[in-house]
PDB file of N, CA and C in Angstrom:
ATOM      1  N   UNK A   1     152.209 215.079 265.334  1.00  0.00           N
ATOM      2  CA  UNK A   1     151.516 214.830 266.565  1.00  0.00           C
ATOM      3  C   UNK A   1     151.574 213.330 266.821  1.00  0.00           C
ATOM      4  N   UNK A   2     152.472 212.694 267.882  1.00  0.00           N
ATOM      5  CA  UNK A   2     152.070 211.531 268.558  1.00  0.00           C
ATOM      6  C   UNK A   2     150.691 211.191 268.967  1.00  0.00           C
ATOM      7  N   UNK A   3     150.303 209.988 268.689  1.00  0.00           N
ATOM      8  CA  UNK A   3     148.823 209.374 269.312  1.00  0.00           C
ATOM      9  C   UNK A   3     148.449 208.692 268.265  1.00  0.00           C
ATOM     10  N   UNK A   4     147.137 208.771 268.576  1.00  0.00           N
ATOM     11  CA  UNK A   4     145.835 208.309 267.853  1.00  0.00           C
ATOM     12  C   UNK A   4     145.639 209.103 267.215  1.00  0.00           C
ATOM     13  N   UNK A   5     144.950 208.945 265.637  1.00  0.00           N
ATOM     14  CA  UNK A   5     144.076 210.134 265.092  1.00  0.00           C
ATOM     15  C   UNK A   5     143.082 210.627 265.776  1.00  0.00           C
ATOM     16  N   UNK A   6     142.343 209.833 266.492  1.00  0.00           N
ATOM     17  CA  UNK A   6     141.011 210.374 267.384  1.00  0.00           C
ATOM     18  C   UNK A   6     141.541 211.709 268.587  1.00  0.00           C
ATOM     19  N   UNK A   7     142.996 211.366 268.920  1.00  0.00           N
ATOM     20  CA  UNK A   7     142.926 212.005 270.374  1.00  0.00           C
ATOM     21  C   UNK A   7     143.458 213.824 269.281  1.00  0.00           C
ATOM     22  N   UNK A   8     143.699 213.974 268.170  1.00  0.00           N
ATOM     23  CA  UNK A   8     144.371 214.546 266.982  1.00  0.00           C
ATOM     24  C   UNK A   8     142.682 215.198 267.131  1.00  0.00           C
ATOM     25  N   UNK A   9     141.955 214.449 266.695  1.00  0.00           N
ATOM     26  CA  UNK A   9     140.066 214.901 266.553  1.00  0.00           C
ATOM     27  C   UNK A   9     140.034 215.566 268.108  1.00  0.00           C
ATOM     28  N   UNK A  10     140.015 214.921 269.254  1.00  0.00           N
ATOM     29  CA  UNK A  10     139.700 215.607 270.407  1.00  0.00           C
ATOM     30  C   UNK A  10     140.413 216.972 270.671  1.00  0.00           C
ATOM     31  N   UNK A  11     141.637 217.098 270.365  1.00  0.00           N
ATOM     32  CA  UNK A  11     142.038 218.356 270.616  1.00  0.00           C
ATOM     33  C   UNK A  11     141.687 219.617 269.807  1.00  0.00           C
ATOM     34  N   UNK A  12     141.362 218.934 268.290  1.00  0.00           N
ATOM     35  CA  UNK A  12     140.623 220.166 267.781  1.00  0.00           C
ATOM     36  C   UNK A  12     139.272 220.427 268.231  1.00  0.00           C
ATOM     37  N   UNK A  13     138.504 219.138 268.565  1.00  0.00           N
ATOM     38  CA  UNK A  13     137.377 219.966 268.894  1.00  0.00           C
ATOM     39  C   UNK A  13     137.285 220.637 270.468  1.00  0.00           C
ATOM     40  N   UNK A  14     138.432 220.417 271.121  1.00  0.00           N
ATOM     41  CA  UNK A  14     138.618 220.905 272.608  1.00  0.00           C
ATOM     42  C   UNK A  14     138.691 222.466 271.873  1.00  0.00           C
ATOM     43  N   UNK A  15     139.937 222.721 271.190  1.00  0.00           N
ATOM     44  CA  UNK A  15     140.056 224.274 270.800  1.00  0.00           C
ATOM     45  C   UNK A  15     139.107 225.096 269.992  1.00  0.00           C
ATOM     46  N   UNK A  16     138.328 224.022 268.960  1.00  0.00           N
ATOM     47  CA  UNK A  16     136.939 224.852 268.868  1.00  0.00           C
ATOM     48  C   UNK A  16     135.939 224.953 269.282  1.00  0.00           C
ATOM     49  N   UNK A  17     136.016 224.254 270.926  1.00  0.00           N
ATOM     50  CA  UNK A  17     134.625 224.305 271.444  1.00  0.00           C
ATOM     51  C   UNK A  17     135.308 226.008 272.358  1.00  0.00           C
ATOM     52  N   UNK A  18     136.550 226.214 272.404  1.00  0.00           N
ATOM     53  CA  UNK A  18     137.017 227.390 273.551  1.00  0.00           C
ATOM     54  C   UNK A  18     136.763 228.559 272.196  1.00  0.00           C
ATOM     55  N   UNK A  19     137.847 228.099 271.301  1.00  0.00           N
ATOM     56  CA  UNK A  19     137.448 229.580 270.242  1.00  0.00           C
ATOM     57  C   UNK A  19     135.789 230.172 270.076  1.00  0.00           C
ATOM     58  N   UNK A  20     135.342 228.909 269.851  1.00  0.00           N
ATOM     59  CA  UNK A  20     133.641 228.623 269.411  1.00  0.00           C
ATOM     60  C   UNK A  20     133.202 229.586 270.576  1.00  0.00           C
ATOM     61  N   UNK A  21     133.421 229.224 272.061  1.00  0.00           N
ATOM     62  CA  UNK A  21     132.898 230.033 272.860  1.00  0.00           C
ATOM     63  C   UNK A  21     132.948 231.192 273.059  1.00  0.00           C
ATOM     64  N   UNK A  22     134.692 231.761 272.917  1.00  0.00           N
ATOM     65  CA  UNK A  22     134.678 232.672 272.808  1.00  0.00           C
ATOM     66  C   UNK A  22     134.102 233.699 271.895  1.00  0.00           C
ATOM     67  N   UNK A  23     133.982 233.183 270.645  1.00  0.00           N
ATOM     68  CA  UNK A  23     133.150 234.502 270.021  1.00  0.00           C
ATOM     69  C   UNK A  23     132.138 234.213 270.245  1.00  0.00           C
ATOM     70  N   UNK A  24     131.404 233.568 270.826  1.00  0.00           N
ATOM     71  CA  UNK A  24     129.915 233.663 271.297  1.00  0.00           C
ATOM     72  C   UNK A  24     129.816 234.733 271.961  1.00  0.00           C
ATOM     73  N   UNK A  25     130.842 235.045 273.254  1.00  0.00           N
ATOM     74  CA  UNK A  25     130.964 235.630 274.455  1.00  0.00           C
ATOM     75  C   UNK A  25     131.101 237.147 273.417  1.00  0.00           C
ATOM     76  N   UNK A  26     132.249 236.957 272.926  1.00  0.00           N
ATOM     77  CA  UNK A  26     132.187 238.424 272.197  1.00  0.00           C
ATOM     78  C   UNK A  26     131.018 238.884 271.070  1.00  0.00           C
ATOM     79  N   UNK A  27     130.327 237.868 270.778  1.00  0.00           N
ATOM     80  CA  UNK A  27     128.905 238.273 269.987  1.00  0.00           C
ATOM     81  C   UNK A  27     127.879 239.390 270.858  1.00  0.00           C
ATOM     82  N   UNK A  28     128.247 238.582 272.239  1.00  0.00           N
ATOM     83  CA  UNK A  28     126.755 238.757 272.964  1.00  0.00           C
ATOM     84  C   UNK A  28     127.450 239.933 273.342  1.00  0.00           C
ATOM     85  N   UNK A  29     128.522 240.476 273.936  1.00  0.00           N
ATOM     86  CA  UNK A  29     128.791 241.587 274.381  1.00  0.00           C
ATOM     87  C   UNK A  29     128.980 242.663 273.547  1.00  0.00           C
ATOM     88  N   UNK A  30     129.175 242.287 271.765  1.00  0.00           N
ATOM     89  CA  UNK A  30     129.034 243.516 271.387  1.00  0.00           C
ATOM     90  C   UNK A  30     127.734 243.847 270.761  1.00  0.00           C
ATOM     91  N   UNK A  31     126.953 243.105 270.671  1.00  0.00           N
ATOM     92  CA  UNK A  31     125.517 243.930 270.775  1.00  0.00           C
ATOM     93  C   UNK A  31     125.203 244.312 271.616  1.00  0.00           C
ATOM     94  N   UNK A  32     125.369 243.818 272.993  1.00  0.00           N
ATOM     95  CA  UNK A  32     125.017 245.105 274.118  1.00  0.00           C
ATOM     96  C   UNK A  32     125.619 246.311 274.251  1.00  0.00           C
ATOM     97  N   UNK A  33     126.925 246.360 273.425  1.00  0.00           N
ATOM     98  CA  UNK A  33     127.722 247.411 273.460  1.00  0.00           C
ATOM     99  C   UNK A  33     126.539 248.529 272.274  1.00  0.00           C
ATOM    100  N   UNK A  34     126.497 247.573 271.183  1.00  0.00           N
ATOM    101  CA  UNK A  34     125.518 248.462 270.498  1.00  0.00           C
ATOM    102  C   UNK A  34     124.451 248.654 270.681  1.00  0.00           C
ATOM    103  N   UNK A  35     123.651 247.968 271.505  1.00  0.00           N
ATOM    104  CA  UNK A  35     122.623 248.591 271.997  1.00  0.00           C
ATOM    105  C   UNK A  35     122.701 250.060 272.804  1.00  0.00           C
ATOM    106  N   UNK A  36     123.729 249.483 273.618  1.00  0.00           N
ATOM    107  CA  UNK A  36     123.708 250.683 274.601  1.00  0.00           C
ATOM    108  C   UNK A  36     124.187 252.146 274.137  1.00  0.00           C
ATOM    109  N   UNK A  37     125.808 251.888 273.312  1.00  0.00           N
ATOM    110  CA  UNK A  37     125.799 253.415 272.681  1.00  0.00           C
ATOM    111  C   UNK A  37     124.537 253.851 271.598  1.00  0.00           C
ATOM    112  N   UNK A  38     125.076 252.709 270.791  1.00  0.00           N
ATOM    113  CA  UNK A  38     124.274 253.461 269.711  1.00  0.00           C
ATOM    114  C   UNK A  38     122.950 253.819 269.592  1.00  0.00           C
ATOM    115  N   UNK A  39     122.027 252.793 270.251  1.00  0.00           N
ATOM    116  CA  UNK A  39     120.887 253.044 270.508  1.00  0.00           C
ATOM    117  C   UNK A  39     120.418 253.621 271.641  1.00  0.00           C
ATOM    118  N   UNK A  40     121.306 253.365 272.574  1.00  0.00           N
ATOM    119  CA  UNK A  40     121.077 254.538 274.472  1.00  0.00           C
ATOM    120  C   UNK A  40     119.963 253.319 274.942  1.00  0.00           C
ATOM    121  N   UNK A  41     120.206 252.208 274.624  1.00  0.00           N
ATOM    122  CA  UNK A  41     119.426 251.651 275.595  1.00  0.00           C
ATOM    123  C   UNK A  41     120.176 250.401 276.233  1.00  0.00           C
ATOM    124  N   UNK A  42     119.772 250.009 277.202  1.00  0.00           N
ATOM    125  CA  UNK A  42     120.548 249.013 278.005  1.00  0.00           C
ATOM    126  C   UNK A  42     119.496 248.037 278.054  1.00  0.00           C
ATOM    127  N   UNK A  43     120.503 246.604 277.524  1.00  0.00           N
ATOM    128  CA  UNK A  43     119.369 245.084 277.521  1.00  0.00           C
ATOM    129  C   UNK A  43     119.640 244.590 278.958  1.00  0.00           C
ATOM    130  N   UNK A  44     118.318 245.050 279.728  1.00  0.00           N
ATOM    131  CA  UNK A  44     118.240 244.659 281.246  1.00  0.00           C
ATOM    132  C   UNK A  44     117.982 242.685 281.074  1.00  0.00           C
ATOM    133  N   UNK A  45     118.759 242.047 281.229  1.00  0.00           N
ATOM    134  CA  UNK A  45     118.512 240.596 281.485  1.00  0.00           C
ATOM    135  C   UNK A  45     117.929 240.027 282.461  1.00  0.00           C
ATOM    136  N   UNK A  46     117.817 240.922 283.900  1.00  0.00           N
ATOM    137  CA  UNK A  46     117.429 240.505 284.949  1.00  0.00           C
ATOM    138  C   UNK A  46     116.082 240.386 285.169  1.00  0.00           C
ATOM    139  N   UNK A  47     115.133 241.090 283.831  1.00  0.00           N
ATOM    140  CA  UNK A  47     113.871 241.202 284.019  1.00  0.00           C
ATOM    141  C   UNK A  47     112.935 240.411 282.586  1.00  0.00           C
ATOM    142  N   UNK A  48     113.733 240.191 281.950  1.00  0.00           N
ATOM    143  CA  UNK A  48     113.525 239.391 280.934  1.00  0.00           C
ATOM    144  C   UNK A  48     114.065 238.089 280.682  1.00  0.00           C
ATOM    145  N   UNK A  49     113.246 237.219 280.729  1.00  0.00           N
ATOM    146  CA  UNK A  49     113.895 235.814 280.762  1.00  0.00           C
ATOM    147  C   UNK A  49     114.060 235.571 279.396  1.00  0.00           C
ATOM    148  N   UNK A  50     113.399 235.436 278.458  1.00  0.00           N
ATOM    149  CA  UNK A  50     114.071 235.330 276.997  1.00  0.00           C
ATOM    150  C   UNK A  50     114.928 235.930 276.634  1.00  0.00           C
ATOM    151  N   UNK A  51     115.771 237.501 277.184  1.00  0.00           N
ATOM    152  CA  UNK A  51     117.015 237.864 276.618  1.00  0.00           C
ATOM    153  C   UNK A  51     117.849 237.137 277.358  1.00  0.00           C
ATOM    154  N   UNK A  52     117.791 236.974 278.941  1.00  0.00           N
ATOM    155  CA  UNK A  52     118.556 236.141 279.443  1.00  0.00           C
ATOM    156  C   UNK A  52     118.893 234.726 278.944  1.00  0.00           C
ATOM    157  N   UNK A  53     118.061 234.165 278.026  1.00  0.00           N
ATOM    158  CA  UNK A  53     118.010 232.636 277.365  1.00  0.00           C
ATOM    159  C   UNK A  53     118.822 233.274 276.267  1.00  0.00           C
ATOM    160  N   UNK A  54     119.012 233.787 275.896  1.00  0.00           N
ATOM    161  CA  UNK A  54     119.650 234.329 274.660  1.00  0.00           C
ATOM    162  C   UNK A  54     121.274 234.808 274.598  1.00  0.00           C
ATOM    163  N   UNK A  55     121.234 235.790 275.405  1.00  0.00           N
ATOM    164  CA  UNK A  55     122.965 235.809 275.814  1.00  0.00           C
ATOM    165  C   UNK A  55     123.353 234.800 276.841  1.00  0.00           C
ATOM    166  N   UNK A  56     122.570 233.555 277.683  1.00  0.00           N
ATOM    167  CA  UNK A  56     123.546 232.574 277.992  1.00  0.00           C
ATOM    168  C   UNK A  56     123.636 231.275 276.838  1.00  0.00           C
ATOM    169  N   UNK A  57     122.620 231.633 276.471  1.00  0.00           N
ATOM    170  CA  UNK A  57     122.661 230.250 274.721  1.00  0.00           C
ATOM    171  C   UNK A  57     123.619 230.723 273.832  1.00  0.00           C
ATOM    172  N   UNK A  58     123.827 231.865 273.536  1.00  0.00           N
ATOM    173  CA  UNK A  58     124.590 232.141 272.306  1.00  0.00           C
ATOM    174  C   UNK A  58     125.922 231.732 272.372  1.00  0.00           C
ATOM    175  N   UNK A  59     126.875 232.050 273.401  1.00  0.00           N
ATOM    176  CA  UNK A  59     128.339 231.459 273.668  1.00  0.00           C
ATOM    177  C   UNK A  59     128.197 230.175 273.864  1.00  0.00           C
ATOM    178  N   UNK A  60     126.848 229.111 274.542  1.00  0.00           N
ATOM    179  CA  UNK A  60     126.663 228.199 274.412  1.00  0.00           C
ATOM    180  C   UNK A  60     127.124 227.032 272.817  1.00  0.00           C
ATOM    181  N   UNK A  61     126.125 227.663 271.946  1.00  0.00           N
ATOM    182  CA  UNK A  61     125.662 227.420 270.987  1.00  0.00           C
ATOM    183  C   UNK A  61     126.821 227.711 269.710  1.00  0.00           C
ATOM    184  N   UNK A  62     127.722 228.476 269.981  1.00  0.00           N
ATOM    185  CA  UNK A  62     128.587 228.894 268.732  1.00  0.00           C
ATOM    186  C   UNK A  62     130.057 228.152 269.513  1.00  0.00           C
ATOM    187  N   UNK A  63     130.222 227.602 270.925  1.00  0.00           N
ATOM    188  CA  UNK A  63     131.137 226.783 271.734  1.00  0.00           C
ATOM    189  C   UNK A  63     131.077 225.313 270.887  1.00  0.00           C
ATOM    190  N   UNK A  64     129.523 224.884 270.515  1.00  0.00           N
ATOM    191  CA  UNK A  64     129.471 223.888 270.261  1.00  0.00           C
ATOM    192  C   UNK A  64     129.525 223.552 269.121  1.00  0.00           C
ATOM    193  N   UNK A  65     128.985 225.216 268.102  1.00  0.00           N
ATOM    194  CA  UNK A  65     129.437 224.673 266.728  1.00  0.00           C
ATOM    195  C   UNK A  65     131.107 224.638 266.131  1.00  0.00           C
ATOM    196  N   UNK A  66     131.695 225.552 267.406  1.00  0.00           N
ATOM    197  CA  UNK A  66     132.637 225.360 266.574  1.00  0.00           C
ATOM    198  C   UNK A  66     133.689 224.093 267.486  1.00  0.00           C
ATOM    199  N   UNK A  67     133.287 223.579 268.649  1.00  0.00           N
ATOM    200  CA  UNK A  67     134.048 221.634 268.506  1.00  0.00           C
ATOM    201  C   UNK A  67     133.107 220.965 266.943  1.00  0.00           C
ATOM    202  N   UNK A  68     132.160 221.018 266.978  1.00  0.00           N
ATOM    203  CA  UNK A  68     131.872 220.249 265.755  1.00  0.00           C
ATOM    204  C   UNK A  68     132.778 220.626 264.053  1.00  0.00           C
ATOM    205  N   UNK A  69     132.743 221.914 264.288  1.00  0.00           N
ATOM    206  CA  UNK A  69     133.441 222.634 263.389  1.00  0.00           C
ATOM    207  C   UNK A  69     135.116 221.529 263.445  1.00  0.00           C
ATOM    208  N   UNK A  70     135.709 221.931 264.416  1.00  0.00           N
ATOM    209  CA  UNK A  70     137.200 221.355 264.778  1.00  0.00           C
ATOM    210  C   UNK A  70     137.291 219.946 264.565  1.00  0.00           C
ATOM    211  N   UNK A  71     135.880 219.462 264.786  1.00  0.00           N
ATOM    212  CA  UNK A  71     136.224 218.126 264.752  1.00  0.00           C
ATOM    213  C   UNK A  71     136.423 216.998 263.242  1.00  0.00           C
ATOM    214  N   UNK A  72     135.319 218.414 262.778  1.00  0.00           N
ATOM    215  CA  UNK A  72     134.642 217.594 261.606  1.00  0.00           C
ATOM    216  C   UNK A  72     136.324 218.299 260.213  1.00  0.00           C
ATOM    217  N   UNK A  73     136.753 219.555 260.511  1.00  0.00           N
ATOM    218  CA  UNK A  73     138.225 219.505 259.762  1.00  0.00           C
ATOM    219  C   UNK A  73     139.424 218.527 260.564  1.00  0.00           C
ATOM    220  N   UNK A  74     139.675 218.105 261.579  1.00  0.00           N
ATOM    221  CA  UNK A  74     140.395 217.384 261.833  1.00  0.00           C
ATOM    222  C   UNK A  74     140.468 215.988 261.299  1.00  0.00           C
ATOM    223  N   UNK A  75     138.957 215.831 261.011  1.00  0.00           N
ATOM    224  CA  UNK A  75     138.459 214.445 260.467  1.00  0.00           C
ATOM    225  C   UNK A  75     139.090 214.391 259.120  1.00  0.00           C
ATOM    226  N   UNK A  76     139.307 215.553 258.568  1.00  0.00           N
ATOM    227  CA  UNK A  76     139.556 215.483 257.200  1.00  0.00           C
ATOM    228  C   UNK A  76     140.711 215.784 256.352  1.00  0.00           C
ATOM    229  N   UNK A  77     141.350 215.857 257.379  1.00  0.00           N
ATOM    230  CA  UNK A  77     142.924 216.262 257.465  1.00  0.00           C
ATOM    231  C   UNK A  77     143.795 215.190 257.114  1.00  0.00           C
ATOM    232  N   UNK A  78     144.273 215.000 255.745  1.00  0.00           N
ATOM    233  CA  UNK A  78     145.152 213.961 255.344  1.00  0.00           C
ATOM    234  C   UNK A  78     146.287 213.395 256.621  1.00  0.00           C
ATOM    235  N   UNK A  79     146.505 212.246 256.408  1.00  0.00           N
ATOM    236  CA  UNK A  79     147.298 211.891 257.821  1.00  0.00           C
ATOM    237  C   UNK A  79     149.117 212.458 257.314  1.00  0.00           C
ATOM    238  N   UNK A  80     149.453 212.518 258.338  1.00  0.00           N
ATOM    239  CA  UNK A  80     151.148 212.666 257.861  1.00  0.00           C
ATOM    240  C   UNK A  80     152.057 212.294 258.728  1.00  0.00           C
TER     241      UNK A  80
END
């Protein structure tokens, strides 16, 4: 990789803040999946503001651990 080591750090944590998000996104949707078959119930968000804080935090929150994640192995990545 041409550059800086830092811009080497930015791109991993660019791709683990997208991976990071994405399984957030797929966290939150497959417990509603299991809620809904397995248990037959559906998590109404529109009427509950703490589940709603919850499935928009979670893809939030696992977006951000994993740039920190990316950043903090890029950091540690012998140079070559």
């Amino acid at each position: 990789m041409s550059g800086s080591p830092s811009s080497g750090k930015a791109a991993a944590a660019l791709l683990g803040f997208l991976v990071g998000g994405a399984a957030g996104f797929l966290l939150t949707e497959a417990v509603a999946v299991f809620f809904a078959f397995a248990l037959d119930r559906v998590l109404d968000v529109e009427h509950n503001g703490a589940l709603l804080a919850v499935f928009a935090g979670v893809p939030v929150l696992c977006a951000v651990l994993g740039a920190a994640i990316g950043a903090y192995r890029a950091g540690r990545r012998p140079p070559t």
